[in-house]
Protein backbone atom coordinates (compact mmCIF):
# COMPACT_ATOMS: atom_id res chain seq x y z
CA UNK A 1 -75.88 -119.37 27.45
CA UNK A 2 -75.77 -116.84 30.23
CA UNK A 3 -77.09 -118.17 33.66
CA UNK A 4 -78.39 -115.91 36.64
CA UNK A 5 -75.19 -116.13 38.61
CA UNK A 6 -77.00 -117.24 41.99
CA UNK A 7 -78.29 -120.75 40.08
CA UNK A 8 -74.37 -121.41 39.36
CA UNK A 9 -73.40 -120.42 43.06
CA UNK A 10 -76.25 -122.28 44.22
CA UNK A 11 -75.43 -125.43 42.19
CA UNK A 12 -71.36 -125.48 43.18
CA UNK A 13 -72.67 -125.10 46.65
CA UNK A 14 -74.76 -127.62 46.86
CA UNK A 15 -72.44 -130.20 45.19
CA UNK A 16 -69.18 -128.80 47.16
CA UNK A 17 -69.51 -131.79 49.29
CA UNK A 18 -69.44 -134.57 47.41
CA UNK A 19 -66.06 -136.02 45.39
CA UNK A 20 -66.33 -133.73 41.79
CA UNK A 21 -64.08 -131.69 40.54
CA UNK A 22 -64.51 -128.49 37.36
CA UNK A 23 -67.40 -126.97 36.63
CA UNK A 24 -69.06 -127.64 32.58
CA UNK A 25 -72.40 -125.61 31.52
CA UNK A 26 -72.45 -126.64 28.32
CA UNK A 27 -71.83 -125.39 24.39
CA UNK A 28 -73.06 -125.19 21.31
CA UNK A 29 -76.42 -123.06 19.76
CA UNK A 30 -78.09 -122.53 22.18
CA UNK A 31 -80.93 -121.33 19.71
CA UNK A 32 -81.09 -124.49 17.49
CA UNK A 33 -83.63 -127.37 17.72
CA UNK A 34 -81.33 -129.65 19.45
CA UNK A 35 -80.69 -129.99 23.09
CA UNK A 36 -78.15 -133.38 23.77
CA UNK A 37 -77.94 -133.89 27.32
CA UNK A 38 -75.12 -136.52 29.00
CA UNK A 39 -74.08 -137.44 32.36
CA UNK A 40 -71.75 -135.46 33.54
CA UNK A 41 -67.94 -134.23 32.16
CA UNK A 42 -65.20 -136.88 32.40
CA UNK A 43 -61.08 -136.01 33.21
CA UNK A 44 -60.91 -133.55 30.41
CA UNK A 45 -64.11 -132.14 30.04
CA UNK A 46 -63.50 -130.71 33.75
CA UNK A 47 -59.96 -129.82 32.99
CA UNK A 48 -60.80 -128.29 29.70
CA UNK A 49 -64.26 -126.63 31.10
CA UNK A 50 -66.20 -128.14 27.51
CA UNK A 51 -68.63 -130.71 27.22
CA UNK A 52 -67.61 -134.36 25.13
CA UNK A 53 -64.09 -133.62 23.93
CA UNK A 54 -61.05 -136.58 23.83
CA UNK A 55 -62.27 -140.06 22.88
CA UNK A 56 -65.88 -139.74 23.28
CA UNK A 57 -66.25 -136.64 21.91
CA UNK A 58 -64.87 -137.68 18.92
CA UNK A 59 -67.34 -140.94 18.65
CA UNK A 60 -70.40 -138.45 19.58
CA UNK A 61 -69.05 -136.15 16.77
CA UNK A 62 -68.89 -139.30 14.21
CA UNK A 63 -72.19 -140.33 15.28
CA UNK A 64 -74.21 -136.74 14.88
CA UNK A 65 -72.17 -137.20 11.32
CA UNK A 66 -73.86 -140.18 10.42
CA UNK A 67 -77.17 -138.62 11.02
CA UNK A 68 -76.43 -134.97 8.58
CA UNK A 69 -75.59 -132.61 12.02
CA UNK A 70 -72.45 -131.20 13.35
CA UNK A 71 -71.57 -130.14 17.12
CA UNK A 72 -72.19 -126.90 15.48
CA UNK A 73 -75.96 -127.42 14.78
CA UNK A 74 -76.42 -128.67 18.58
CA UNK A 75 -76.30 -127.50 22.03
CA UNK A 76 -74.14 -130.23 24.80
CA UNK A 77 -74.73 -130.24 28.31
CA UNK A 78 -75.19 -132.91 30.94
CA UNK A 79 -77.14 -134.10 34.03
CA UNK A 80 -74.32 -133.33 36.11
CA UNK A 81 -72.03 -130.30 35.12
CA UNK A 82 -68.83 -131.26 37.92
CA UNK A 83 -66.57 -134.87 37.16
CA UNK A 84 -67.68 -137.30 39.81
CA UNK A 85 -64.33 -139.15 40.70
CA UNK A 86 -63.12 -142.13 42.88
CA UNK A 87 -59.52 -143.00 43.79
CA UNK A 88 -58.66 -146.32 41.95
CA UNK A 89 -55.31 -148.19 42.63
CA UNK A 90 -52.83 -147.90 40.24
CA UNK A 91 -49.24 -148.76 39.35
CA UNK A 92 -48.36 -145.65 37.05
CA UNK A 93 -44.74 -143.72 38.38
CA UNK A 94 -44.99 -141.28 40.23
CA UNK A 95 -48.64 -141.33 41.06
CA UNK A 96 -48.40 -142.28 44.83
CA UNK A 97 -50.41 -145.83 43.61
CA UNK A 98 -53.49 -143.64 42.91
CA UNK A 99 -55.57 -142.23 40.39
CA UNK A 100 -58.53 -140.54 39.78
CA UNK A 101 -61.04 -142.57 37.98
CA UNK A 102 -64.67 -140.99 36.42
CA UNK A 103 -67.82 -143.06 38.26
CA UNK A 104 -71.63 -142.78 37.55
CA UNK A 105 -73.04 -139.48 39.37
CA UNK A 106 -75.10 -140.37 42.40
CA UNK A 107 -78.92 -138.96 42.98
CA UNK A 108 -77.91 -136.10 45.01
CA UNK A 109 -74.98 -135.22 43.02
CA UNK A 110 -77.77 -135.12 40.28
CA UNK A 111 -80.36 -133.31 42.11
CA UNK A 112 -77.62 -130.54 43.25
CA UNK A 113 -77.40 -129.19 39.11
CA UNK A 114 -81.23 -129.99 38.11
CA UNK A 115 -81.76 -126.25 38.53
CA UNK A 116 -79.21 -125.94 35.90
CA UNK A 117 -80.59 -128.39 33.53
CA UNK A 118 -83.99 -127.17 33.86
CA UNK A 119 -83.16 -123.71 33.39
CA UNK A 120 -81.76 -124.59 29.95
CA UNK A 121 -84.57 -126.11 28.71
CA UNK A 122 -86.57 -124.16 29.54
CA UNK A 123 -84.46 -120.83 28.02
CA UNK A 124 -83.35 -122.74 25.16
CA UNK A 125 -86.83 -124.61 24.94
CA UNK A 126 -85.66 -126.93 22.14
CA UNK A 127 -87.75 -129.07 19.52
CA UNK A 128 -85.76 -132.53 20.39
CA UNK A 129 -84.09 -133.25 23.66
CA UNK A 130 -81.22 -136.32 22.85
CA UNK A 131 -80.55 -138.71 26.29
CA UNK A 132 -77.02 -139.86 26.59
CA UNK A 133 -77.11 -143.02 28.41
CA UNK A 134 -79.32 -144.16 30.98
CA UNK A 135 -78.38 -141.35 33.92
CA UNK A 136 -79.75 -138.83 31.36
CA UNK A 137 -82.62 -140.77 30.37
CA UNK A 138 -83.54 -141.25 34.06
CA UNK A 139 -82.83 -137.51 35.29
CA UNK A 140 -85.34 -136.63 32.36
CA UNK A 141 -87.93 -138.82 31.99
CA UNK A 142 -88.25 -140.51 35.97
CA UNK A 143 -88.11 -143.97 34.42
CA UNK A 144 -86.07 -146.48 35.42
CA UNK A 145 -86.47 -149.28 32.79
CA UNK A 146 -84.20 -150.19 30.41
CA UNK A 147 -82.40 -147.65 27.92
CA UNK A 148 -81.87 -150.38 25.30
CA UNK A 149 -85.38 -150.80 24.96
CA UNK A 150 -86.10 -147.47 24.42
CA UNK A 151 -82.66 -146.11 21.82
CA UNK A 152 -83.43 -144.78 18.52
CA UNK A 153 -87.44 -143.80 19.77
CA UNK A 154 -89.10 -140.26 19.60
CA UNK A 155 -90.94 -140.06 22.12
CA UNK A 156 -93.08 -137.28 23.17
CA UNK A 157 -93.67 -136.52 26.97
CA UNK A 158 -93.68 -134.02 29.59
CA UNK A 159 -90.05 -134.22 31.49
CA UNK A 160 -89.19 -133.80 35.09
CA UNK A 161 -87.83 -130.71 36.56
CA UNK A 162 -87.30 -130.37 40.38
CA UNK A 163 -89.29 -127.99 42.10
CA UNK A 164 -86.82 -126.44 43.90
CA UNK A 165 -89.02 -125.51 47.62
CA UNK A 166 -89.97 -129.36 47.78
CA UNK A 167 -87.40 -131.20 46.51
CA UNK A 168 -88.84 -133.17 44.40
CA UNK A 169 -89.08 -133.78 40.76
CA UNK A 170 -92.34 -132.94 38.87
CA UNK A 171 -93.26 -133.25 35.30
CA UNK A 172 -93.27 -130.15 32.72
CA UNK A 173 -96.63 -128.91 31.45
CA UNK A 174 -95.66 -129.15 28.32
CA UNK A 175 -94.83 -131.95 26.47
CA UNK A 176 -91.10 -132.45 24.40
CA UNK A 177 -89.21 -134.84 21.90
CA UNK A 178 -86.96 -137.53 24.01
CA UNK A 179 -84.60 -139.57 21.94
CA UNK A 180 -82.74 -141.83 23.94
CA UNK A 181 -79.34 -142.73 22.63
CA UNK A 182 -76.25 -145.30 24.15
CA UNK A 183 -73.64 -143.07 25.45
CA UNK A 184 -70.90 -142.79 23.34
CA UNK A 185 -68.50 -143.64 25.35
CA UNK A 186 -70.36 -147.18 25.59
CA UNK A 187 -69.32 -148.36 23.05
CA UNK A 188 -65.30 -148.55 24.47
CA UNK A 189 -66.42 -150.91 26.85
CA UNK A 190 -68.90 -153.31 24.72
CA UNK A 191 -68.02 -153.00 21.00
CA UNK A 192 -70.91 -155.04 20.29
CA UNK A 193 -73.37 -152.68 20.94
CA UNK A 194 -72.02 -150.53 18.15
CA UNK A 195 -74.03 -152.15 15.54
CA UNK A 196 -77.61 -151.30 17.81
CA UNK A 197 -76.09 -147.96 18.33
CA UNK A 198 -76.43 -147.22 14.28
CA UNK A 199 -79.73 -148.87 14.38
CA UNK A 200 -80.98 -146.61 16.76
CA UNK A 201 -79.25 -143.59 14.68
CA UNK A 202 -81.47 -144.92 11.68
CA UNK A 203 -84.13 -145.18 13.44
CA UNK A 204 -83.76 -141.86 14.60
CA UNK A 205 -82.83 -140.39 11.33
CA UNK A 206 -86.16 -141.89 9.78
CA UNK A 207 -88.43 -140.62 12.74
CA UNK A 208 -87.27 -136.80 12.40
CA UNK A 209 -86.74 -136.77 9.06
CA UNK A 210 -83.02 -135.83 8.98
């Protein structure tokens, strides 16, 4: 997807201060149905400059399996497009006894790319709009209650986009298809979520007729 080249100087700029490193729009077909937006890219997705590769790219690839898509028949981008880091202790050789280690994005770090995100809805303008976890879920729909309450559900709503001269977020004019899904990579740190997670794929499956 080309971007006007001020919104990506404008995004990198206002993010420059905060602890992120690389730089991810996003990938797939851009002219399909299906928009699937995460967080924001992890150690390789920065290093790499693609969105969901290594461990849970390959669960979000068996997942869209399960449901009869490919990463093919999908467009990937994120709330976030730049890997928010922290320096962690660790006791690997040669490291200096620290490490980078991926952390949730914070609300400015989010509000710095949602000219990004909202310019590829709205140029992609896609029939279903998949939330990755709850930072998605949030930067889209301006709720803050639970995401497990919510996984596997169409549900049809205007989303927020930030109007850029205030702000502040507002909600779209028109109305679009949420899903909201566990992030993949969830499912490494609670394994017993992964029977919920192909609930909610079911669930999902049945509502849009896949």
């Amino acid at each position: 997807m080309q971007f006007p080249e001020e919104l990506i100087e404008e995004a990198k700029k206002r993010i420059a201060g905060f602890d992120v490193e690389g730089f991810v729009l996003g990938q797939g077909d851009e002219s399909g149905e299906i928009m699937i937006v995460g967080e924001a890219p992890g150690e390789n997705e920065a290093v790499k400059g693609e969105p969901f590769i290594g461990r849970a790219g390959d669960e979000l690839d068996k997942q869209l399996n399960y449901i009869g898509l490919e990463r093919k028949d999908v467009y990937i981008t994120s709330a976030v497009r730049s890997r928010p880091y922290k320096w962690v202790k660790t006791t690997k050789k040669g490291s200096g006894g620290q490490r980078k280690a991926n952390r949730k994005p914070n609300q400015k770090e989010i509000l710095a790319h949602a000219p990004l995100l909202d310019y590829q809805i709205e140029k992609m303008n896609p029939e279903v709009i998949i939330a990755l976890g709850g930072v998605a879920y949030e930067r889209l729909m301006g709720r803050k209650d639970k995401i497990s309450k919510r996984v596997g559900k169409v549900i049809r709503t205007p989303i927020m986009r930030l109007d850029r001269e205030k702000e502040k977020y507002v909600e779209t004019e028109k109305d679009y298809l949420i899903i909201p899904l566990y992030h993949p990579a969830a499912v490494f740190y609670n394994p017993k979520i992964r029977e919920d997670i192909y609930a909610s794929l079911d669930e999902m499956k049945n509502n849009l007729n896949l």
